[in-house]
Protein backbone atom coordinates (compact mmCIF):
# COMPACT_ATOMS: atom_id res chain seq x y z
CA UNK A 1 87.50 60.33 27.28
CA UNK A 2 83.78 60.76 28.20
CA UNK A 3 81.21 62.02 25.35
CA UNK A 4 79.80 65.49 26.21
CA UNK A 5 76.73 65.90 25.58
CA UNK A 6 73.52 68.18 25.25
CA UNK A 7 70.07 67.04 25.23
CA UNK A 8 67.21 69.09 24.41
CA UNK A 9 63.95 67.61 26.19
CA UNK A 10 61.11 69.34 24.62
CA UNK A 11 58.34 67.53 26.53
CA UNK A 12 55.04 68.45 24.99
CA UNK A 13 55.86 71.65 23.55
CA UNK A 14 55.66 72.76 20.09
CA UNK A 15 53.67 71.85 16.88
CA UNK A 16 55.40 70.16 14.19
CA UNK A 17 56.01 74.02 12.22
CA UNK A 18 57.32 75.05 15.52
CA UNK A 19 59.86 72.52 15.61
CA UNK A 20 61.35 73.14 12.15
CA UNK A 21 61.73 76.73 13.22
CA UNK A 22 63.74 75.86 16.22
CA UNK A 23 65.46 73.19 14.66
CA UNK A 24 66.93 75.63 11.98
CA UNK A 25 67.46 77.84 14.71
CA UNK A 26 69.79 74.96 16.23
CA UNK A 27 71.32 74.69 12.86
CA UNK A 28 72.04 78.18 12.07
CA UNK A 29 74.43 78.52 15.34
CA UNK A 30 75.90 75.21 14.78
CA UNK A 31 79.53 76.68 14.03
CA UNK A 32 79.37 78.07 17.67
CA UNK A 33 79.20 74.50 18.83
CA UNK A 34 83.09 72.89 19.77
CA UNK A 35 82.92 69.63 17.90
CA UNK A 36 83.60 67.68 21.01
CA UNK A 37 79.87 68.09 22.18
CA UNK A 38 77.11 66.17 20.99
CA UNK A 39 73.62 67.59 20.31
CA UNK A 40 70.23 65.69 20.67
CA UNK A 41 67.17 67.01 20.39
CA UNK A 42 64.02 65.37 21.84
CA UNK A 43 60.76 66.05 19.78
CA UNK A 44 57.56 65.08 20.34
CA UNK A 45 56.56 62.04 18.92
CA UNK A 46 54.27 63.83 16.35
CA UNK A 47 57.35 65.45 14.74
CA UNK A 48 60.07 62.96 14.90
CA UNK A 49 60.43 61.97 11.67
CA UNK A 50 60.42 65.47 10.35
CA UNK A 51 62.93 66.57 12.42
CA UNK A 52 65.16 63.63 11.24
CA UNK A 53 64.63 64.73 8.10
CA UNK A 54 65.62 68.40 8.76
CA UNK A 55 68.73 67.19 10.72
CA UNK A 56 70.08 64.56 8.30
CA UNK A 57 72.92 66.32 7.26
CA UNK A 58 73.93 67.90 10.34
CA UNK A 59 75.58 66.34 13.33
CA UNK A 60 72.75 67.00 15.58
CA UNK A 61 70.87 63.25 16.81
CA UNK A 62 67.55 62.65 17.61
CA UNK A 63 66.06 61.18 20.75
CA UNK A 64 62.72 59.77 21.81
CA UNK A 65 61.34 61.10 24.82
CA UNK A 66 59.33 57.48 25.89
CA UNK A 67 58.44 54.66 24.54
CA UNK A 68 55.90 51.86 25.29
CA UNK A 69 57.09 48.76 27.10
CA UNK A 70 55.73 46.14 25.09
CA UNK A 71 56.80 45.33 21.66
CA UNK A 72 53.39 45.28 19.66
CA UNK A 73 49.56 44.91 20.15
CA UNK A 74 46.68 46.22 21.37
CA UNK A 75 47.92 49.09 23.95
CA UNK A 76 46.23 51.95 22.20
CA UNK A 77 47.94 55.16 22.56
CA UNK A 78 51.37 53.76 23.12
CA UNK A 79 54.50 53.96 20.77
CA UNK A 80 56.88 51.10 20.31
CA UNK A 81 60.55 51.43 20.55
CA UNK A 82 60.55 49.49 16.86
CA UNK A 83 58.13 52.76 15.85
CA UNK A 84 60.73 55.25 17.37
CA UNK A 85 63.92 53.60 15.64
CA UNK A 86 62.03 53.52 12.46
CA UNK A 87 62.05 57.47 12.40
CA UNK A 88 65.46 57.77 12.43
CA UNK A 89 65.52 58.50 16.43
CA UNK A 90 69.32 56.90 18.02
CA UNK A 91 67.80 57.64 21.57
CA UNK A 92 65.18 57.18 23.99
CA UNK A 93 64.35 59.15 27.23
CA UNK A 94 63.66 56.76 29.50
CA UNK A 95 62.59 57.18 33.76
CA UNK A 96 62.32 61.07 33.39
CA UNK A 97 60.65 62.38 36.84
CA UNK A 98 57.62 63.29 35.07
CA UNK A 99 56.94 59.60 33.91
CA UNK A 100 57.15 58.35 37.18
CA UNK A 101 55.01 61.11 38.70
CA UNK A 102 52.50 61.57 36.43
CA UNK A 103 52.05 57.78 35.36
CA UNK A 104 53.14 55.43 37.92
CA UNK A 105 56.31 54.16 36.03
CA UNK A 106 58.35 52.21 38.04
CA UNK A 107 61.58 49.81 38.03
CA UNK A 108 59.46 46.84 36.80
CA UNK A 109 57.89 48.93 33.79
CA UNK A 110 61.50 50.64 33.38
CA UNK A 111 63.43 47.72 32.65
CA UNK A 112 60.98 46.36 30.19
CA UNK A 113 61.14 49.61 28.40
CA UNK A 114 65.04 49.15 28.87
CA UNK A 115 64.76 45.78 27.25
CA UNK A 116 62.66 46.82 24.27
CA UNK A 117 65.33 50.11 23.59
CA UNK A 118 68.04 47.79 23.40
CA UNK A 119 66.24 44.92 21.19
CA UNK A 120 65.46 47.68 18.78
CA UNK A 121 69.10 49.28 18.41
CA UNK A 122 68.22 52.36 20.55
CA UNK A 123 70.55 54.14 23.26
CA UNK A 124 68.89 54.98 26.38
CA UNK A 125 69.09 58.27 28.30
CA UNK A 126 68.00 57.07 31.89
CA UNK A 127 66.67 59.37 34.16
CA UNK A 128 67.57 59.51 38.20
CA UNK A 129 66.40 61.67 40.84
CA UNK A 130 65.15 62.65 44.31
CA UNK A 131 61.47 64.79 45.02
CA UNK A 132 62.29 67.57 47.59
CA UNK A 133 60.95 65.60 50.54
CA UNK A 134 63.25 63.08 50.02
CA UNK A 135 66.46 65.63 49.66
CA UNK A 136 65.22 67.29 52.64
CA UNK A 137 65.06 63.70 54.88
CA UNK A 138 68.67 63.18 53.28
CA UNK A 139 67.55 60.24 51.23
CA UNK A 140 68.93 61.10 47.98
CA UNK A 141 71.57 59.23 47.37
CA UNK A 142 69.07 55.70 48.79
CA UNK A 143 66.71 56.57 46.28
CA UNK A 144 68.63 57.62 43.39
CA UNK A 145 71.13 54.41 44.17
CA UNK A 146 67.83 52.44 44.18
CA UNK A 147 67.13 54.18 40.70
CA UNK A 148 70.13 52.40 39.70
CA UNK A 149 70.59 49.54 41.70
CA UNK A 150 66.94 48.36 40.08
CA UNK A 151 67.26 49.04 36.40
CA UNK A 152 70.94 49.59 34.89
CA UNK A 153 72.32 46.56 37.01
CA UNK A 154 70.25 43.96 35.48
CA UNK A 155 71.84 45.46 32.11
CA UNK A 156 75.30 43.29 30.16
CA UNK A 157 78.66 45.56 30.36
CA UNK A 158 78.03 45.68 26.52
CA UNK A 159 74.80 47.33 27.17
CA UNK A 160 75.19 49.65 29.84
CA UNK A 161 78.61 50.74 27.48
CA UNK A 162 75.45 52.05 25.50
CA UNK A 163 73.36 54.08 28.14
CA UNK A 164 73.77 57.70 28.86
CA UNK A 165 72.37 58.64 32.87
CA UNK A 166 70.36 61.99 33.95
CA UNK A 167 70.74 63.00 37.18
CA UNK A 168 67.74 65.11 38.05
CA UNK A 169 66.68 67.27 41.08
CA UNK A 170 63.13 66.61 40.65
CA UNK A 171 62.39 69.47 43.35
CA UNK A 172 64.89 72.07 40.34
CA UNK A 173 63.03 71.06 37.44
CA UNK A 174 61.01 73.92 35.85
CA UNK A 175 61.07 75.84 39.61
CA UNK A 176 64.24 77.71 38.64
CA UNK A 177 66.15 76.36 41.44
CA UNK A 178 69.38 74.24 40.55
CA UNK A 179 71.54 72.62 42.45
CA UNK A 180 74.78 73.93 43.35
CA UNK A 181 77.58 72.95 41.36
CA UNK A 182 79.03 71.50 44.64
CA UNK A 183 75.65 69.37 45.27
CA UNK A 184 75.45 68.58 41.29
CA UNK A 185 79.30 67.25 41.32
CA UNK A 186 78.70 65.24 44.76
CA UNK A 187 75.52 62.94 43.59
CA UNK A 188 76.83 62.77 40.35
CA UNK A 189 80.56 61.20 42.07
CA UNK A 190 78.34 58.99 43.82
CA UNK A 191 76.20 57.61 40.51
CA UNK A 192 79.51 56.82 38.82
CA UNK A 193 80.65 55.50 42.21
CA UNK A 194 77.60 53.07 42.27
CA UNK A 195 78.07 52.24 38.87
CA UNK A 196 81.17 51.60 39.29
CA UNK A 197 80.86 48.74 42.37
CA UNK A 198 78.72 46.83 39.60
CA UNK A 199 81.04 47.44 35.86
CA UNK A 200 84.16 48.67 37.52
CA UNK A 201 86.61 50.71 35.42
CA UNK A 202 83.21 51.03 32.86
CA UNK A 203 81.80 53.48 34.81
CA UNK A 204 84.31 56.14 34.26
CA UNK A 205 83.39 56.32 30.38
CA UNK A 206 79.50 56.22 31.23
CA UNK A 207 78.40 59.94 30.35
CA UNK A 208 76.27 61.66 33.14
CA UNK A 209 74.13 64.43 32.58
CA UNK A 210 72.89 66.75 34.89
CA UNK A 211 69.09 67.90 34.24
CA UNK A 212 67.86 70.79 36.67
CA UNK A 213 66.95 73.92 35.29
CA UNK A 214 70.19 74.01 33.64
CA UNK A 215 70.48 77.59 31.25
CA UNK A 216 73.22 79.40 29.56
CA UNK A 217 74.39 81.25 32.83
CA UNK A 218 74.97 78.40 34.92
CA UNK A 219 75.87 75.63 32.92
CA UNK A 220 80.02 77.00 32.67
CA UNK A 221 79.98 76.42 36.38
CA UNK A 222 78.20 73.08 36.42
CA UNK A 223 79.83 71.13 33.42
CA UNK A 224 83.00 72.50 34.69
CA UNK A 225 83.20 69.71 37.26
CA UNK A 226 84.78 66.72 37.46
CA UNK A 227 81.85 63.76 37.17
CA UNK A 228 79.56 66.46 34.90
CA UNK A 229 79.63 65.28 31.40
CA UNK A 230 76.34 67.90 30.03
CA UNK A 231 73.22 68.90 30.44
CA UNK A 232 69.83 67.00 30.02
CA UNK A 233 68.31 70.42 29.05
CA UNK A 234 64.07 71.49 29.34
CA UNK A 235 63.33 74.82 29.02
CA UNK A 236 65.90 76.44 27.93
CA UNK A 237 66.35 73.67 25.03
CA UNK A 238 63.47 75.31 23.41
CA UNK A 239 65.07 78.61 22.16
CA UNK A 240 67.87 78.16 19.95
CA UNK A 241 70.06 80.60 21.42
CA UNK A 242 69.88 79.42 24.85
CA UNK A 243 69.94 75.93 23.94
CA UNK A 244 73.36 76.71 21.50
CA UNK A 245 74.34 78.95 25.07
CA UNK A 246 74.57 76.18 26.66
CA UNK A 247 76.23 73.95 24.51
CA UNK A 248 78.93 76.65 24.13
CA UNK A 249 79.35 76.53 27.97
CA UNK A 250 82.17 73.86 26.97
């Protein structure tokens, strides 16, 4: 049976007080939660070890939301995957939209990055997706199969056992548009269809999250399809009701 899972992507929002408060918010509505569904929450960096701390003794895990692709040295500004594990982070957001948008990441950097998770005992959450051009030209399921294709088959069976995937509308991401169930379930059939021609019967315990403007009111309808598995949640993982709302959507 495939781990459910919701994971709160806070991108660069909140200070390191803010993050307590919403983490206790988390907490507080924890009994809400079925025990079959895993939360992770996705700090900043500045407040990942503090938010370990706060979460210790709950079930919730922490993520990472990037890290560098080089192991040490002098690449000032960048955080290595050996600096995430040692705050008590279990996973790393790797290939979210934004990253390859906003700073050029691509396959090549990717599977370093990929490489240095999995040296340093850290689970990856890898992020697929089309831009709205490319939906609109039909060329969604060449780029996100190239998305996979490039990255998570160069990976062992015992590693990609290990990786959780995002499937991302890049053109529903903080616009308020999401997908139709029917669109989310197809491209997600056809990621666990591609992953499947490369670690056969594998692929049907690889957890797929969907991650496009996914909220409290939708997310029944979405996770109630077949290839579904959670949410990969923004926005809406920064309240504590909404985030819980969703969660409870199981």
């Amino acid at each position: 049976m495939r781990k459910k899972i919701v994971a709160g992507n806070w991108k660069m929002n909140t200070l390191p007080a803010e993050g307590i408060e919403l983490i206790n918010g988390i907490i507080s509505k924890l009994e809400e939660v079925p025990s079959d569904v895993q939360l992770i929450i996705a700090p900043p960096f500045t407040h990942l070890a503090l938010a370990n701390e706060q979460i210790k003794d709950t079930p919730i895990t922490l993520s990472a939301q990037n890290c560098a692709d080089q192991a040490k040295g002098a690449y000032t500004g960048e955080v290595s995957a050996a600096m995430v594990k040692a705050t008590g982070a279990s996973y790393v957001i790797l290939g979210h939209s934004e990253r390859r948008e906003y700073y050029g990441e691509n396959s090549e950097i990717l599977n370093r990055k990929m490489a240095q998770a999995f040296e340093n005992g850290l689970k990856p959450i890898y992020c697929v997706g089309e831009k709205l051009e490319e939906r609109e030209a039909e060329k969604h399921f060449e780029v996100v199969g190239g998305q996979i294709k490039e990255v998570l088959f160069n990976l062992t069976p015992e590693q990609m056992a290990n990786v959780v995937v995002a499937y991302e509308p890049v053109w529903a991401i903080g616009t308020g548009k999401t997908a139709t169930s029917d669109q989310a379930q197809e491209i997600h059939a056809f990621i666990r269809k591609t992953l499947s021609d490369k670690f056969g019967e594998l692929a049907q315990e690889i957890t797929i999250l969907y991650g496009g403007s996914c909220k409290p009111s939708n997310a029944p309808e979405l996770f109630a399809q077949e290839d579904i598995d959670g949410g990969l949640i923004g926005g809406a993982a920064l309240k504590a009701e909404d985030f819980i709302g969703i969660a409870k959507s199981y």
